[in-house]
PDB file of N, CA and C in Angstrom:
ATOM      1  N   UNK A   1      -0.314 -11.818  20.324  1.00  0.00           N
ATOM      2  CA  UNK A   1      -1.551 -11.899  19.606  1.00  0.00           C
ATOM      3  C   UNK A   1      -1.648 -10.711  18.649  1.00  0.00           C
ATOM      4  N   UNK A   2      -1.849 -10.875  17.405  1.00  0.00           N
ATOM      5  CA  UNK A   2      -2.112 -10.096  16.461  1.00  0.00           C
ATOM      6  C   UNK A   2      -3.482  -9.594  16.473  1.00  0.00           C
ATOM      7  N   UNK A   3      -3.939  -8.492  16.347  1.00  0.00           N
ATOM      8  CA  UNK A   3      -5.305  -8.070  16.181  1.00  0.00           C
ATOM      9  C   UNK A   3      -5.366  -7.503  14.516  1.00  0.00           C
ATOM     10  N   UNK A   4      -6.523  -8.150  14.059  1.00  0.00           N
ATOM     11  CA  UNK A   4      -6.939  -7.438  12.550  1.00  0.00           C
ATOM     12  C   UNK A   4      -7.221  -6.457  12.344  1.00  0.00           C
ATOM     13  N   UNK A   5      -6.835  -5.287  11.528  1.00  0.00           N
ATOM     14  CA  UNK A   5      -7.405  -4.390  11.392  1.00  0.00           C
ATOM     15  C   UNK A   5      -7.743  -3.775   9.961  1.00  0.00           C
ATOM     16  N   UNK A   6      -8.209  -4.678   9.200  1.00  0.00           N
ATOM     17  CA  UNK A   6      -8.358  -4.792   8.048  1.00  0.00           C
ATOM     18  C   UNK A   6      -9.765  -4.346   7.791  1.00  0.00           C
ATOM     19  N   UNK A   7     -10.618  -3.580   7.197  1.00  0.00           N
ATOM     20  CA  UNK A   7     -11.835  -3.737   6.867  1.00  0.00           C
ATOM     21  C   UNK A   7     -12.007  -3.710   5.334  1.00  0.00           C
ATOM     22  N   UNK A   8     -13.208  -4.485   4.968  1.00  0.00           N
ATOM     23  CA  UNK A   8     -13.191  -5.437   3.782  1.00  0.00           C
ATOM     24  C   UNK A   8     -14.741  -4.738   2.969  1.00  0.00           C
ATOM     25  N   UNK A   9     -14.255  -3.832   2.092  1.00  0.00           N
ATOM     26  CA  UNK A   9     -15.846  -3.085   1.386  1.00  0.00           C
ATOM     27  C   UNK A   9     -15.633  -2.512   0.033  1.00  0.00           C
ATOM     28  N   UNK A  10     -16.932  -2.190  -0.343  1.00  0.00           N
ATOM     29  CA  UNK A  10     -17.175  -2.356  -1.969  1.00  0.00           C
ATOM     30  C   UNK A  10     -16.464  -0.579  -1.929  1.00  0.00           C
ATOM     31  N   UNK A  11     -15.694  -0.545  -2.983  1.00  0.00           N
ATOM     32  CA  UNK A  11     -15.270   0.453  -3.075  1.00  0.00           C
ATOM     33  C   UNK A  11     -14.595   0.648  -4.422  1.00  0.00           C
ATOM     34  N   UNK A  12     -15.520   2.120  -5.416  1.00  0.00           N
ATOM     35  CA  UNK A  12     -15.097   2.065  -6.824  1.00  0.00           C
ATOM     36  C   UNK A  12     -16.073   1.012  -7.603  1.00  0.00           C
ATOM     37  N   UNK A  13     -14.874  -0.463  -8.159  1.00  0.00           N
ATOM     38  CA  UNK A  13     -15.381  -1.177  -9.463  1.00  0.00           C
ATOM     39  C   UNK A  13     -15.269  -2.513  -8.137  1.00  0.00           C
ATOM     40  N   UNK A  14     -14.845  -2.442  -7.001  1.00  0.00           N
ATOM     41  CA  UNK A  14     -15.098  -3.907  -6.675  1.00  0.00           C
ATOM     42  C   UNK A  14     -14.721  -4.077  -4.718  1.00  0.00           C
ATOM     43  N   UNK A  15     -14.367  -4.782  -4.253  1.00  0.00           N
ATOM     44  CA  UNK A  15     -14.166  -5.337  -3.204  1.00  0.00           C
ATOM     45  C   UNK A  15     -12.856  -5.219  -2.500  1.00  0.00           C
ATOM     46  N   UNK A  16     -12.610  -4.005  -1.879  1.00  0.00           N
ATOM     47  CA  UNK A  16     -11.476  -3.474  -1.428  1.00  0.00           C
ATOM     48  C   UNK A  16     -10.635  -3.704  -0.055  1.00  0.00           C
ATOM     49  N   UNK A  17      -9.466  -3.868   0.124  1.00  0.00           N
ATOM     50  CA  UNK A  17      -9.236  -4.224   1.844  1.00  0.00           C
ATOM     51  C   UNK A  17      -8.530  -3.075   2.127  1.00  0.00           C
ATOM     52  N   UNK A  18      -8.826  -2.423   3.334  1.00  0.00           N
ATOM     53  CA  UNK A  18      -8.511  -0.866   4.072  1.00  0.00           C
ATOM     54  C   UNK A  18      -8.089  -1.502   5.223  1.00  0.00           C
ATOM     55  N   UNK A  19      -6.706  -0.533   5.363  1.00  0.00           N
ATOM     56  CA  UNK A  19      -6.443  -1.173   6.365  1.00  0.00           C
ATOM     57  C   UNK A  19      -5.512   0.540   7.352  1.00  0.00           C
ATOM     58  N   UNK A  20      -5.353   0.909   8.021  1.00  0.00           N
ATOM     59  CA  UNK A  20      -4.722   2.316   8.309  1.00  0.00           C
ATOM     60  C   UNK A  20      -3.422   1.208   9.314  1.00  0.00           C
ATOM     61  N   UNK A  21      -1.935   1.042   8.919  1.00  0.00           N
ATOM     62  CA  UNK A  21      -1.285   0.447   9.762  1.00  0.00           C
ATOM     63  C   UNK A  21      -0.083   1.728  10.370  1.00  0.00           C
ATOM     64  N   UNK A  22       0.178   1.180  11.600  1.00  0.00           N
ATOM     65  CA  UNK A  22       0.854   2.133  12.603  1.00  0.00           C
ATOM     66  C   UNK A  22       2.019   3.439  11.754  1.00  0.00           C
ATOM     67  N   UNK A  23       2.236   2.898  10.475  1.00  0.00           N
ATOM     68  CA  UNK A  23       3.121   4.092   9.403  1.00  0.00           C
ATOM     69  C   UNK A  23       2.587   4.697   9.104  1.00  0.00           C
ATOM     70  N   UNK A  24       0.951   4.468   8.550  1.00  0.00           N
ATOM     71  CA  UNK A  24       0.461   4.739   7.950  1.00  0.00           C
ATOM     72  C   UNK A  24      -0.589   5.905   8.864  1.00  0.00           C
ATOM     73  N   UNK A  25      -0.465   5.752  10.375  1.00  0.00           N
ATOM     74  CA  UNK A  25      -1.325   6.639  11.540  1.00  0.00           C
ATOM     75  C   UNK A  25      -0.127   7.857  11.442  1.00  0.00           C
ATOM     76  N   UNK A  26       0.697   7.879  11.127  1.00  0.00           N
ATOM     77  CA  UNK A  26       1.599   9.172  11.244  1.00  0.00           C
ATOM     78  C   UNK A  26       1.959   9.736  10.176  1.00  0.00           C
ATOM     79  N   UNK A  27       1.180   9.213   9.033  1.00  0.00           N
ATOM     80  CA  UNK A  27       1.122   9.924   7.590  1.00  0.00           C
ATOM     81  C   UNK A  27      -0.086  10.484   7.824  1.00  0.00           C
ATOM     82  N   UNK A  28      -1.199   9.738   8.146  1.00  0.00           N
ATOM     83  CA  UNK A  28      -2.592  10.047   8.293  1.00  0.00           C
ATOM     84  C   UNK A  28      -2.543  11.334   9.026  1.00  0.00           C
ATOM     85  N   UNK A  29      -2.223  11.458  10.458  1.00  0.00           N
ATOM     86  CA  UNK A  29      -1.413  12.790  11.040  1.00  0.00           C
ATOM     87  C   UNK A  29      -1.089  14.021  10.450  1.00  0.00           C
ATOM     88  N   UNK A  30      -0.336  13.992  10.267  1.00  0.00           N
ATOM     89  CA  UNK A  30       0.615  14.894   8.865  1.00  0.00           C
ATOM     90  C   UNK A  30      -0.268  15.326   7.807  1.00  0.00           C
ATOM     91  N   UNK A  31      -0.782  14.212   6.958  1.00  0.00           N
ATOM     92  CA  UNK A  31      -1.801  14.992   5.789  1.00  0.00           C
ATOM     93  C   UNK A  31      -3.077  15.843   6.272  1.00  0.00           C
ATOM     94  N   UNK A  32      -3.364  15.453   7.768  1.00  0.00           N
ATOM     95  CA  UNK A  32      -4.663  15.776   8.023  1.00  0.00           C
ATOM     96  C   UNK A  32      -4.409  16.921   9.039  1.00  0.00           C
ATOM     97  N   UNK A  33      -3.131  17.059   9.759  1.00  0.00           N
ATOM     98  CA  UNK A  33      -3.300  17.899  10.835  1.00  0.00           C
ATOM     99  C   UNK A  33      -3.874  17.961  12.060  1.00  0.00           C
ATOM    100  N   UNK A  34      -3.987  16.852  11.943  1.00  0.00           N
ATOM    101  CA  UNK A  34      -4.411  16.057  13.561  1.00  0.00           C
ATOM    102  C   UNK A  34      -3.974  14.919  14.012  1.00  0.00           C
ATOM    103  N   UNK A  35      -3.975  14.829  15.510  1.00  0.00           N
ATOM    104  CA  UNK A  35      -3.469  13.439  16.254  1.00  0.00           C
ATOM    105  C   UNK A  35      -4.660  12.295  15.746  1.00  0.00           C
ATOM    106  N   UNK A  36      -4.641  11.154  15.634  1.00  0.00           N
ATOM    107  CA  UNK A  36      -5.116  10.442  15.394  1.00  0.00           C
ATOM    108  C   UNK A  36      -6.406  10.336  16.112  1.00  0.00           C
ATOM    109  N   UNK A  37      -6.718  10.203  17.367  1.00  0.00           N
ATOM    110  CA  UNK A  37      -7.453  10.704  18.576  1.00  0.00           C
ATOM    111  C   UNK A  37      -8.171  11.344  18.306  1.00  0.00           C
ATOM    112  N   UNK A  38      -7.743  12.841  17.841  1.00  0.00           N
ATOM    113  CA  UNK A  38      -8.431  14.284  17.529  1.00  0.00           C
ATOM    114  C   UNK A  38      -9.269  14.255  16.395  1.00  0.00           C
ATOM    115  N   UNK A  39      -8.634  13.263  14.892  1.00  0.00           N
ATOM    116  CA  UNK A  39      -9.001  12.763  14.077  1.00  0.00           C
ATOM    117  C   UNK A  39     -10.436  12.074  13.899  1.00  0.00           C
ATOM    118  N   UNK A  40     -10.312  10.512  14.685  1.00  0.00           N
ATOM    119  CA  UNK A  40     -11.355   9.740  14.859  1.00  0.00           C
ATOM    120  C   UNK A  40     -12.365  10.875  15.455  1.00  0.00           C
ATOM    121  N   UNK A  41     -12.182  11.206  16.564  1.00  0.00           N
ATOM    122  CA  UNK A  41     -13.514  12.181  17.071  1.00  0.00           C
ATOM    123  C   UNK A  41     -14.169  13.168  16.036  1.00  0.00           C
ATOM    124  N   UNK A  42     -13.603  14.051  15.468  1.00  0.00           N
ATOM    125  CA  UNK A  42     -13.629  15.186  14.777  1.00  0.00           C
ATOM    126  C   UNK A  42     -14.789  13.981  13.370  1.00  0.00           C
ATOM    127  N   UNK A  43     -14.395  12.706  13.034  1.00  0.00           N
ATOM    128  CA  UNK A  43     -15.190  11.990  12.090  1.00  0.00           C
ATOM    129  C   UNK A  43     -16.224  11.525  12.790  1.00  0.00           C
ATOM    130  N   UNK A  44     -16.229  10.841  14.137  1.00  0.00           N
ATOM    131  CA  UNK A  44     -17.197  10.367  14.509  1.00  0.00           C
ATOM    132  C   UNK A  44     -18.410  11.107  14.652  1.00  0.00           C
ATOM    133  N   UNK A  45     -17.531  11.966  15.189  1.00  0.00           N
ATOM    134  CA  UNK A  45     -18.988  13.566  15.897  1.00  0.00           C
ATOM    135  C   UNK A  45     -19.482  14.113  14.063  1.00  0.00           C
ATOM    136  N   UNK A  46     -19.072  13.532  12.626  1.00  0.00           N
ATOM    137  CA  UNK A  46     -19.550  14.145  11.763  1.00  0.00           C
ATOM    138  C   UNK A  46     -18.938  16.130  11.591  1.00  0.00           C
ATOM    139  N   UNK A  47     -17.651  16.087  12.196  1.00  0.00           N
ATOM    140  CA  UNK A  47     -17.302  17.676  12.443  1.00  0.00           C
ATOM    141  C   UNK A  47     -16.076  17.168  11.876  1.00  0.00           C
ATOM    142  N   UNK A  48     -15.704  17.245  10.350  1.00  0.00           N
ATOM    143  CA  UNK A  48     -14.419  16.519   9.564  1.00  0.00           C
ATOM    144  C   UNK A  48     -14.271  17.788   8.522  1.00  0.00           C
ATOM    145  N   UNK A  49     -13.244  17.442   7.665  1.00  0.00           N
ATOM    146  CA  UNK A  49     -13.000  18.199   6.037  1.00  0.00           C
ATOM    147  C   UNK A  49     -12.505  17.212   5.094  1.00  0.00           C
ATOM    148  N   UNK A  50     -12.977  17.289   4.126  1.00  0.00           N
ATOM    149  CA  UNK A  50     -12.816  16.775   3.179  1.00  0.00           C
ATOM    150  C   UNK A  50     -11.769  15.900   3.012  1.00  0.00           C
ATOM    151  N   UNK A  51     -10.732  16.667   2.907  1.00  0.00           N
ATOM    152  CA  UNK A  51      -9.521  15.905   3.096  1.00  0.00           C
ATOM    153  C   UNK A  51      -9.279  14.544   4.229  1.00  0.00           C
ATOM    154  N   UNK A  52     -10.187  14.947   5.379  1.00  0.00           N
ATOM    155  CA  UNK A  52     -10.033  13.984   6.424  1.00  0.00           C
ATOM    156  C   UNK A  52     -10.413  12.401   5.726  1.00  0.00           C
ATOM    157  N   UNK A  53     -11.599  12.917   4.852  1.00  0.00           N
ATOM    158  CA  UNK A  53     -12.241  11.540   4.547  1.00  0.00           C
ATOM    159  C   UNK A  53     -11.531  10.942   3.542  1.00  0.00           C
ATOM    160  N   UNK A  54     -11.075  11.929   2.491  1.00  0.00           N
ATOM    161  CA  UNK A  54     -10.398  11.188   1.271  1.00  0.00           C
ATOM    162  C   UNK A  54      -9.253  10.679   1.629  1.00  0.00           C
ATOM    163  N   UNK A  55      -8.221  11.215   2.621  1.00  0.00           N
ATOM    164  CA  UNK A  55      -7.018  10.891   2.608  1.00  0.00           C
ATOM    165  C   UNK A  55      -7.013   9.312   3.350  1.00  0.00           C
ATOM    166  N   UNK A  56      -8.394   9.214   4.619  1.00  0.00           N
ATOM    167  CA  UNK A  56      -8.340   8.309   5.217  1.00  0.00           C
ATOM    168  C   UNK A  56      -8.454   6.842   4.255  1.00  0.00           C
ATOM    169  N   UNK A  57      -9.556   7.423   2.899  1.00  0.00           N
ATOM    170  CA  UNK A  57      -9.189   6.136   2.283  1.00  0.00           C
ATOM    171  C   UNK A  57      -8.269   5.881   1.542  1.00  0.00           C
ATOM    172  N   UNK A  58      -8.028   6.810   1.112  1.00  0.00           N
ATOM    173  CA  UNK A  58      -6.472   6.787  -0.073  1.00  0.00           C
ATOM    174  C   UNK A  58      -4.944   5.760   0.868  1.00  0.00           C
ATOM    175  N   UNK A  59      -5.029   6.605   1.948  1.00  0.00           N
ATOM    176  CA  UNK A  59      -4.275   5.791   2.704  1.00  0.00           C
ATOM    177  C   UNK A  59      -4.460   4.446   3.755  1.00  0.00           C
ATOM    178  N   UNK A  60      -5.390   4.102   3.611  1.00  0.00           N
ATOM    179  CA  UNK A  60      -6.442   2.577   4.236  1.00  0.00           C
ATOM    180  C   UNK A  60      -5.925   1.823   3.360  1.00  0.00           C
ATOM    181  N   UNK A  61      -6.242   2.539   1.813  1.00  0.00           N
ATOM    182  CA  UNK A  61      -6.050   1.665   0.643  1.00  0.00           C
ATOM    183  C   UNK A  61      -4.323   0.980   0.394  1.00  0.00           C
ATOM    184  N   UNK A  62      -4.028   1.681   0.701  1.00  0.00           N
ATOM    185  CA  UNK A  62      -2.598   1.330   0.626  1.00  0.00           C
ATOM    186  C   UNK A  62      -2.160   0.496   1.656  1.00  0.00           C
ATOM    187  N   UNK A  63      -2.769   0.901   2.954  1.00  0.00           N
ATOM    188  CA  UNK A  63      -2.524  -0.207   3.954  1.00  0.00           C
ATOM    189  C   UNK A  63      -2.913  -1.790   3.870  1.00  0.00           C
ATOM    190  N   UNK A  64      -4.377  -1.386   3.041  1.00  0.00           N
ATOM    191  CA  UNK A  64      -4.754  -2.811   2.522  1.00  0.00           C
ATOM    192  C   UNK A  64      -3.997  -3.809   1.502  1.00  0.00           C
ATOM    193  N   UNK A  65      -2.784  -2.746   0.918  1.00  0.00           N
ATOM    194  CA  UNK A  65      -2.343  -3.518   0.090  1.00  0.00           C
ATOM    195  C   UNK A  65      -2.150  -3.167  -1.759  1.00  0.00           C
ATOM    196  N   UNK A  66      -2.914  -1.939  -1.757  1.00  0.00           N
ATOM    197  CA  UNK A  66      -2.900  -1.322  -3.052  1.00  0.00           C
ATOM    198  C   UNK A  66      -1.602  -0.601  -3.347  1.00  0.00           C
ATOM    199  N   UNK A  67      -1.325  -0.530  -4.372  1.00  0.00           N
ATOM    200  CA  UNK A  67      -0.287   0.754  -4.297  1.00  0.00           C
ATOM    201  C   UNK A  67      -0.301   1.977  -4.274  1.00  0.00           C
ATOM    202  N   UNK A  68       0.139   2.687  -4.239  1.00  0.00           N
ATOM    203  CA  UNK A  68      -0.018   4.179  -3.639  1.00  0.00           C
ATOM    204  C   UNK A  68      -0.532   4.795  -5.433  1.00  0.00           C
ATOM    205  N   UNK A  69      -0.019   4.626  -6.239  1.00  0.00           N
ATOM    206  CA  UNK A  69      -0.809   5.064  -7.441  1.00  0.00           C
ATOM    207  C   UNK A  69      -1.496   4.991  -7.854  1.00  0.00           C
ATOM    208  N   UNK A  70      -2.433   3.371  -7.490  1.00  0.00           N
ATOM    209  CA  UNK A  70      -3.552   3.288  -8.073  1.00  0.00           C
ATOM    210  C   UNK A  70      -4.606   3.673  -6.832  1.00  0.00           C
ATOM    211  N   UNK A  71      -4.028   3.964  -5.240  1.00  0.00           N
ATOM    212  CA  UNK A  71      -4.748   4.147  -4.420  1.00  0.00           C
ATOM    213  C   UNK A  71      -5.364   5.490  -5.220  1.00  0.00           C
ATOM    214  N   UNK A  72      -3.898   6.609  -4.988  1.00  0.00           N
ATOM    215  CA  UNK A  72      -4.457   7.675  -6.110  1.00  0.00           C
ATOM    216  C   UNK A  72      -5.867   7.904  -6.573  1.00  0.00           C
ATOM    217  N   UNK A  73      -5.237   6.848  -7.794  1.00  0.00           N
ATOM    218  CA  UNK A  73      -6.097   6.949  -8.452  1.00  0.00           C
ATOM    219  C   UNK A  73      -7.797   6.401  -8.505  1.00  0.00           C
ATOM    220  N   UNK A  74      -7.842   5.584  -7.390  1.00  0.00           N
ATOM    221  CA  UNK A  74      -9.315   4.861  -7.369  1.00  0.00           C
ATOM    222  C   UNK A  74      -9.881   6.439  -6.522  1.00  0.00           C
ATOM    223  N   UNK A  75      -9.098   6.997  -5.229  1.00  0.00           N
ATOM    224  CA  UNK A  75      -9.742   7.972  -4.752  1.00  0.00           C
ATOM    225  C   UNK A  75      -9.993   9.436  -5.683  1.00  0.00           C
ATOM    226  N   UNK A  76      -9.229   9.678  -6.267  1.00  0.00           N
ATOM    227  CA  UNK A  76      -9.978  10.872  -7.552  1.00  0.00           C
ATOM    228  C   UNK A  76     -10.580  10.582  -8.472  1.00  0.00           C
ATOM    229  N   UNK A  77     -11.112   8.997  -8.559  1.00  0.00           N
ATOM    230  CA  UNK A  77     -11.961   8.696  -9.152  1.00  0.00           C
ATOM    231  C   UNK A  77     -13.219   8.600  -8.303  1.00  0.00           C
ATOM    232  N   UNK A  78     -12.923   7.848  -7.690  1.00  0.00           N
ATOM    233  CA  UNK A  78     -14.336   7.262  -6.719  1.00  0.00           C
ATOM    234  C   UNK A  78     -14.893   8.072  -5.446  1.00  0.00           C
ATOM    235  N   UNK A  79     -13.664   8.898  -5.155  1.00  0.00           N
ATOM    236  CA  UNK A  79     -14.067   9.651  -3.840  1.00  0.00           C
ATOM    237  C   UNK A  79     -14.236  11.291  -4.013  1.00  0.00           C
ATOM    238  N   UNK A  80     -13.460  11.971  -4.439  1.00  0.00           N
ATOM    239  CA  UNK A  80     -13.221  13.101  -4.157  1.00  0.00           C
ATOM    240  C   UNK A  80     -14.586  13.887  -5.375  1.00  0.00           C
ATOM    241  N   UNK A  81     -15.437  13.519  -6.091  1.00  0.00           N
ATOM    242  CA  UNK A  81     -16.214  13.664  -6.503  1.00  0.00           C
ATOM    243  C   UNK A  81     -18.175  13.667  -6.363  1.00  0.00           C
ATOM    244  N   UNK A  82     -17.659  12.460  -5.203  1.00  0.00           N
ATOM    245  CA  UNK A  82     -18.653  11.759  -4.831  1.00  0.00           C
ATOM    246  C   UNK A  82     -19.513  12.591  -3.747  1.00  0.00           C
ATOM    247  N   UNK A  83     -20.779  12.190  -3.653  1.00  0.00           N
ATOM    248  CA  UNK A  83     -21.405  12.763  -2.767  1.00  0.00           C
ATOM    249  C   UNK A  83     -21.041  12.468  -1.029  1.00  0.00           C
ATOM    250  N   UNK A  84     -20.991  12.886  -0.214  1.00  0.00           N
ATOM    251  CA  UNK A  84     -20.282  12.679   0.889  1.00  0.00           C
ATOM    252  C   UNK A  84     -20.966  11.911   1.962  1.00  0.00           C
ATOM    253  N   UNK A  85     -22.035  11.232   1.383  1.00  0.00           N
ATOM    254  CA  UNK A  85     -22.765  10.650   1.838  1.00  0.00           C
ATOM    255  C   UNK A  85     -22.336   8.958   1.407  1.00  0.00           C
ATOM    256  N   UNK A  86     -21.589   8.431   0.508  1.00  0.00           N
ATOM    257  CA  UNK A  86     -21.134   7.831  -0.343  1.00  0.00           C
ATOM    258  C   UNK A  86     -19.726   7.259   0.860  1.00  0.00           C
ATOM    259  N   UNK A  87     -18.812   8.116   0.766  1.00  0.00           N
ATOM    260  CA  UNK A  87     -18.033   8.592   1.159  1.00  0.00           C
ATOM    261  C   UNK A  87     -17.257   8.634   2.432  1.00  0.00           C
ATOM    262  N   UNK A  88     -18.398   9.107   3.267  1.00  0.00           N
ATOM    263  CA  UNK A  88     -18.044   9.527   4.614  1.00  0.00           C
ATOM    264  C   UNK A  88     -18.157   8.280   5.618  1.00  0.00           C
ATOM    265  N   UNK A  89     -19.276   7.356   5.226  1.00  0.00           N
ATOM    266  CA  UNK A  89     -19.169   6.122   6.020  1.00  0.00           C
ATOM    267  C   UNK A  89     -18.015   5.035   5.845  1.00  0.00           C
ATOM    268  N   UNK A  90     -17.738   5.213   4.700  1.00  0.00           N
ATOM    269  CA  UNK A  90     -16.326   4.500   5.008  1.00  0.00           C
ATOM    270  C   UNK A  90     -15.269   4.889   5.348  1.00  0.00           C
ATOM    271  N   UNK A  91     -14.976   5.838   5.197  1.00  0.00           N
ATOM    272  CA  UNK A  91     -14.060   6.564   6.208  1.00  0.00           C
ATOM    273  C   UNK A  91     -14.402   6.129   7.944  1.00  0.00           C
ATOM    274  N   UNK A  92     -15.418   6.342   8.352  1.00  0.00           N
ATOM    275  CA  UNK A  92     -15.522   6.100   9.474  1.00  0.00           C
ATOM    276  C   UNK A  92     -15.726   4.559   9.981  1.00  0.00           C
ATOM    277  N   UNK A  93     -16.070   3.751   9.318  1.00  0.00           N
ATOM    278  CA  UNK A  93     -15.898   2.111   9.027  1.00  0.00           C
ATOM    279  C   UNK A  93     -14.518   2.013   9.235  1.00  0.00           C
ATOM    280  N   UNK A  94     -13.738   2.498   8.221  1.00  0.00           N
ATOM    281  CA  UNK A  94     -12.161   2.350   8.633  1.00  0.00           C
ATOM    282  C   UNK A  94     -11.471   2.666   9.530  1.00  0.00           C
ATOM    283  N   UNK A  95     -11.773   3.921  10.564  1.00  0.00           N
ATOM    284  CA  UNK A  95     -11.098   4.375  11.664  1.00  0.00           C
ATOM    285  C   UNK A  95     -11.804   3.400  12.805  1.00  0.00           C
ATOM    286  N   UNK A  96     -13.137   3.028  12.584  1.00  0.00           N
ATOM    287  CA  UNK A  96     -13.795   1.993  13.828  1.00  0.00           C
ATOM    288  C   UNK A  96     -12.789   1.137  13.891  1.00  0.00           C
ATOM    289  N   UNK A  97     -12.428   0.190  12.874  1.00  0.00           N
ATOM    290  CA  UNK A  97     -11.231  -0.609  12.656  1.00  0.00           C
ATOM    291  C   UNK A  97     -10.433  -0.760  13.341  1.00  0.00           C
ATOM    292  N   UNK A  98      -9.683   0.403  13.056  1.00  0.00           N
ATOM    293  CA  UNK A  98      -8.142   0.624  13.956  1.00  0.00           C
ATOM    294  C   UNK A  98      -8.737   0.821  15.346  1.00  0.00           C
ATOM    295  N   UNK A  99      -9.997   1.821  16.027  1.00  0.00           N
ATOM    296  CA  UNK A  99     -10.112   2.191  16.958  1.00  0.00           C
ATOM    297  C   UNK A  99     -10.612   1.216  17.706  1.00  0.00           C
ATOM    298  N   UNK A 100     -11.445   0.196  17.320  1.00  0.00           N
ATOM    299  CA  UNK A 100     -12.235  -1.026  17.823  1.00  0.00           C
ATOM    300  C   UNK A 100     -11.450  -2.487  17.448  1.00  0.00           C
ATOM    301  N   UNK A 101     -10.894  -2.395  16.231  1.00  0.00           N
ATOM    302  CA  UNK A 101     -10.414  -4.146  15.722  1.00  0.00           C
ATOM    303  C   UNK A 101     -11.738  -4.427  14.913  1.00  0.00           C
ATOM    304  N   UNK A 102     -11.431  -5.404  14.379  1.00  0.00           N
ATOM    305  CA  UNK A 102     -12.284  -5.704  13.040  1.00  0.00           C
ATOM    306  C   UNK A 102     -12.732  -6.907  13.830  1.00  0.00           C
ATOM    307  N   UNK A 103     -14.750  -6.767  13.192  1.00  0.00           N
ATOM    308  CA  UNK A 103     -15.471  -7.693  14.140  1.00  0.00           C
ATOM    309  C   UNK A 103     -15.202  -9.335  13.370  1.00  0.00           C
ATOM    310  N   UNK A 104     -14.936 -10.632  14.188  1.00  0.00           N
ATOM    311  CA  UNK A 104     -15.027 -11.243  13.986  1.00  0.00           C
ATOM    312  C   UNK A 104     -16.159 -12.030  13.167  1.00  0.00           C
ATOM    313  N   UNK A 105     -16.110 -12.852  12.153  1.00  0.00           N
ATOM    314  CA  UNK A 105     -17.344 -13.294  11.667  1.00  0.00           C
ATOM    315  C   UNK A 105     -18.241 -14.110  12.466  1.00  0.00           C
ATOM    316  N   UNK A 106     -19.415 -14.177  12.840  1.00  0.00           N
ATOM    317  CA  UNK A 106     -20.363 -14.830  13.741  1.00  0.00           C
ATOM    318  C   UNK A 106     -20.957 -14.546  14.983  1.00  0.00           C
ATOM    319  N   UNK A 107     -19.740 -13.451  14.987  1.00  0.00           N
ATOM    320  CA  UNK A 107     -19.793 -12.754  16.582  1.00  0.00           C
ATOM    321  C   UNK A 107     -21.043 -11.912  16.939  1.00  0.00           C
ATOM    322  N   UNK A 108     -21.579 -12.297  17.557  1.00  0.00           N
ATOM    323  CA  UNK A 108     -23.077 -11.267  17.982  1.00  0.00           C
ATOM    324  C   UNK A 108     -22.835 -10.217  17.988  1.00  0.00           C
ATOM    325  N   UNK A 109     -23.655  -9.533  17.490  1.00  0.00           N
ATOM    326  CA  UNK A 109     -23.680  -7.683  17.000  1.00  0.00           C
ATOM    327  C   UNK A 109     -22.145  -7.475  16.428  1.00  0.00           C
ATOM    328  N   UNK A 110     -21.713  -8.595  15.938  1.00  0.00           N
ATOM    329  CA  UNK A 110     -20.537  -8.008  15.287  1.00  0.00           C
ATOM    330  C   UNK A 110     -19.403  -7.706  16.222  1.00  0.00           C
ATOM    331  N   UNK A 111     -19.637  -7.911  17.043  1.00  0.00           N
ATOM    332  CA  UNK A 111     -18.433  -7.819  18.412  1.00  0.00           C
ATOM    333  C   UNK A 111     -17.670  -9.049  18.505  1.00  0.00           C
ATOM    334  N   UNK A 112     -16.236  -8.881  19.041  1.00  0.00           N
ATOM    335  CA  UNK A 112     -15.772  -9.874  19.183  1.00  0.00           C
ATOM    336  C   UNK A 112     -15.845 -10.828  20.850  1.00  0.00           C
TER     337      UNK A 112
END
């Protein structure tokens, strides 16, 4: 059984798919300096850096399917400027993802 871990949101000029896949948890690692684990918490609890949030989408984005240049480029456009309020919830939308699975459509409270 495959589980989704895709999450699907407005991001930039339009409708983006983020996705963080298992290559992409040990880049995430590496750029950020934390276990993945250490990661999600450090965002959930709102106790992050900058980098945590941008890189998480820069590299979501690519998981979703973008290429790594224009991921680039949508995040020094759209993110790294932005107010972190903007920002920071999708980052954490995206790690729910991987950490929870992506809620089925219809599913009460969004649960599967």
């Amino acid at each position: 059984m495959t589980v989704d871990l895709t999450h699907r949101a407005f991001f930039g000029d339009g409708e983006r798919d983020f996705s963080i896949t298992p290559e992409l948890i040990l880049e995430l690692e590496r750029k950020t300096g934390a276990g993945i684990g250490g990661l999600c918490r450090r965002l959930f609890a709102g106790d992050f850096k900058h980098g945590d949030v941008t890189e998480t989408i820069r590299l979501a984005l690519i998981g979703g399917g973008t290429s790594p240049k224009d991921a680039d480029a949508l995040v020094a456009a759209y993110a790294v400027n932005r107010p972190l309020s903007e920002i920071y919830p999708l980052s954490v939308s995206i790690l729910e993802v991987l950490w929870f699975g992506a809620a089925k459509p219809g599913a009460p409270n969004g649960n599967s």
